[in-house]
Protein backbone atom coordinates (compact mmCIF):
# COMPACT_ATOMS: atom_id res chain seq x y z
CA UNK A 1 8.52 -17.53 -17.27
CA UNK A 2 8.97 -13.73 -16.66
CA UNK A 3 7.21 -12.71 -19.38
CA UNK A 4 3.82 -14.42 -18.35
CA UNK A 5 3.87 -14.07 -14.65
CA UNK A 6 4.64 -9.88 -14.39
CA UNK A 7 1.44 -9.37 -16.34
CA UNK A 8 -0.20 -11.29 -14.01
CA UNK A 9 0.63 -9.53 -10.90
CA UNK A 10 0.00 -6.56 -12.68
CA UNK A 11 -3.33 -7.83 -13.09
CA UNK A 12 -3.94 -8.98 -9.52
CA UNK A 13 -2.57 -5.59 -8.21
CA UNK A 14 -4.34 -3.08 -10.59
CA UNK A 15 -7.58 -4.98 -10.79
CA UNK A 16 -9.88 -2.09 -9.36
CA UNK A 17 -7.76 1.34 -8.97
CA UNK A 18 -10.22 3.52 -8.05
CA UNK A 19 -10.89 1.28 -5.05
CA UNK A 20 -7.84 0.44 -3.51
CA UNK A 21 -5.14 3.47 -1.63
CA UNK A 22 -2.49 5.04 -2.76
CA UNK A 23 -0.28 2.83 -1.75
CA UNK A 24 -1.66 -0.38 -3.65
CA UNK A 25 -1.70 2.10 -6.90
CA UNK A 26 1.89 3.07 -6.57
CA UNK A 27 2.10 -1.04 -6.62
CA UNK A 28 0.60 -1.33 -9.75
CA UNK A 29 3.09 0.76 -11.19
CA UNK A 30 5.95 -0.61 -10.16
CA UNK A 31 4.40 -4.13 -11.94
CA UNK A 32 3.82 -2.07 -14.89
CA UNK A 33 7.48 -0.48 -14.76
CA UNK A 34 8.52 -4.13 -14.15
CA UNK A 35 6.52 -5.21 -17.25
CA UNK A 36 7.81 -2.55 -19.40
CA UNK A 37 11.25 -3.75 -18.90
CA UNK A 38 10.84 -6.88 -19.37
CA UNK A 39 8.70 -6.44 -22.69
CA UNK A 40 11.94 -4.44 -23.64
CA UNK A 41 14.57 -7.01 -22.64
CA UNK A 42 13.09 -9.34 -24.39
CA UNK A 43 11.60 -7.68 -27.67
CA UNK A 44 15.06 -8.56 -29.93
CA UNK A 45 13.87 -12.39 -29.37
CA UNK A 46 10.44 -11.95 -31.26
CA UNK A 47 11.55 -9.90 -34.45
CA UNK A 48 8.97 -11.01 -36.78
CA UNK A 49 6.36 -8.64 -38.05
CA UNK A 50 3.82 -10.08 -36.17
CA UNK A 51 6.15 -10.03 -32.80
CA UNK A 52 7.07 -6.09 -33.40
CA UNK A 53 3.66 -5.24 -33.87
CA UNK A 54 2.54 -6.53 -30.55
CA UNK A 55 5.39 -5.33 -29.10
CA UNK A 56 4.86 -1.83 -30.69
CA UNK A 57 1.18 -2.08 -28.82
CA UNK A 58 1.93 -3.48 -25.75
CA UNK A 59 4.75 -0.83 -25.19
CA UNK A 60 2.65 2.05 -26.55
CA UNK A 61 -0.21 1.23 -24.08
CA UNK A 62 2.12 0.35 -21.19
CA UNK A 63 4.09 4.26 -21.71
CA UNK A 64 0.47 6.11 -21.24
CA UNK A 65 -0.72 3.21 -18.03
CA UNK A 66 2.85 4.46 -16.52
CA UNK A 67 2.30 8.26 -17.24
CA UNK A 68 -1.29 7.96 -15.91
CA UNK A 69 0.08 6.13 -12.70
CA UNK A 70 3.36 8.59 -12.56
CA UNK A 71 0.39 11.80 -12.26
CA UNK A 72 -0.90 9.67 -9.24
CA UNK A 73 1.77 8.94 -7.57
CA UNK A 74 2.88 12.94 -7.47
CA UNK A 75 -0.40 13.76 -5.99
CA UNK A 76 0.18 10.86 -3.30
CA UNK A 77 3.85 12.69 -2.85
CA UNK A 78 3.61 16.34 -3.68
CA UNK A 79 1.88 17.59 -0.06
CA UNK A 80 4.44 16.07 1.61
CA UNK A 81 7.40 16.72 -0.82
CA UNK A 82 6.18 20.43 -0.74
CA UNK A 83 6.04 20.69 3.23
CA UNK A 84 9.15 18.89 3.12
CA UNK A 85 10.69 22.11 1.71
CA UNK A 86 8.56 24.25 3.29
CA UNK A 87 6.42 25.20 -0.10
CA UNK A 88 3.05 24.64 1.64
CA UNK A 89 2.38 28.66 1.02
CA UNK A 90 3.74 29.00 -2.09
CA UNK A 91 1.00 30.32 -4.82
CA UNK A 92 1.71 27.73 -7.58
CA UNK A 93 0.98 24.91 -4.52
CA UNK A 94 -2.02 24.18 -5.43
CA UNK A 95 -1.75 23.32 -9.49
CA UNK A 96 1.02 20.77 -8.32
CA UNK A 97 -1.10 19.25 -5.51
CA UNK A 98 -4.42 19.49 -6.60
CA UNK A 99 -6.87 16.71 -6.63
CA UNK A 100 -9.52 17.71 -8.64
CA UNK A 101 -8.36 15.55 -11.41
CA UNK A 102 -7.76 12.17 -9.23
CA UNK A 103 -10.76 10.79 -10.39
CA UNK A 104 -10.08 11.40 -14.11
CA UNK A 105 -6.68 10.41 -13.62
CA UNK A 106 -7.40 7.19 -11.96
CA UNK A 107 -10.49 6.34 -14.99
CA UNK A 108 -7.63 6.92 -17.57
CA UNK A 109 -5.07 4.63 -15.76
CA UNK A 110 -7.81 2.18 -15.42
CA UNK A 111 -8.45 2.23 -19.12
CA UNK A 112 -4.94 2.14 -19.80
CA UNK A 113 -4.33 -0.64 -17.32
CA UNK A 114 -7.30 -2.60 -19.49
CA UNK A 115 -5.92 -2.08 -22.86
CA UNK A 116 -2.24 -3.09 -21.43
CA UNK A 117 -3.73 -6.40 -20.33
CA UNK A 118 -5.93 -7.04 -23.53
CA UNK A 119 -2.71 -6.47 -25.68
CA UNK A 120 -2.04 -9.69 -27.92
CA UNK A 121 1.58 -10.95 -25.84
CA UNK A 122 4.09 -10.68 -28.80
CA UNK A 123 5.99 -13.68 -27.15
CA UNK A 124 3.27 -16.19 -28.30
């Protein structure tokens, strides 16, 4: 089933962020994007109160796990998006590709990632 093997993945892919390139990060967060919609395809199925609450979790910790691995992803992109359009010089370059908050970024996705994957599954 869909629903059991996307967190898996997710799992396999995201299991140590801060070790693993940019790249295998912007993986993980394509398995959480795939997980997300999913979780939301499927939520009408499971409408009891214990089903919506899970769901209301799992969603809630998978929307700050993609906004944490979103903020990685620009840094990955922006020097090349920004010499791409010839923005290298320009004085607000360095608060849009600055990594002085990659490590912080990529403790909060892991966190994020853990709390997505300890989430009761609302379709058991």
């Amino acid at each position: 089933m869909t629903l059991n093997r996307t967190p898996k993945k997710l799992k396999k892919h995201g299991q140590a962020l801060a070790e693993v390139d940019d790249q295998q990060r912007h993986g993980a967060r394509k398995d959480a994007k795939k997980l997300r919609y999913v979780a939301e395809f499927f939520e009408p199925l499971f409408d009891d109160k214990r089903g919506i609450r899970r769901h209301r979790c799992l969603i809630g910790a998978m929307a700050k796990l993609q906004d944490y691995l979103g903020l990685l992803n620009d840094l990955a992109t922006g020097p090349n998006v920004l010499r791409k359009h010839g923005l290298t010089n320009h004085p607000a370059c360095d608060s849009v590709a600055s990594h002085a908050d990659k490590g912080a970024l990529i403790d909060h996705a892991q966190a994020s990632l853990d709390n997505v994957l300890d989430a009761k599954r609302f379709w058991r």
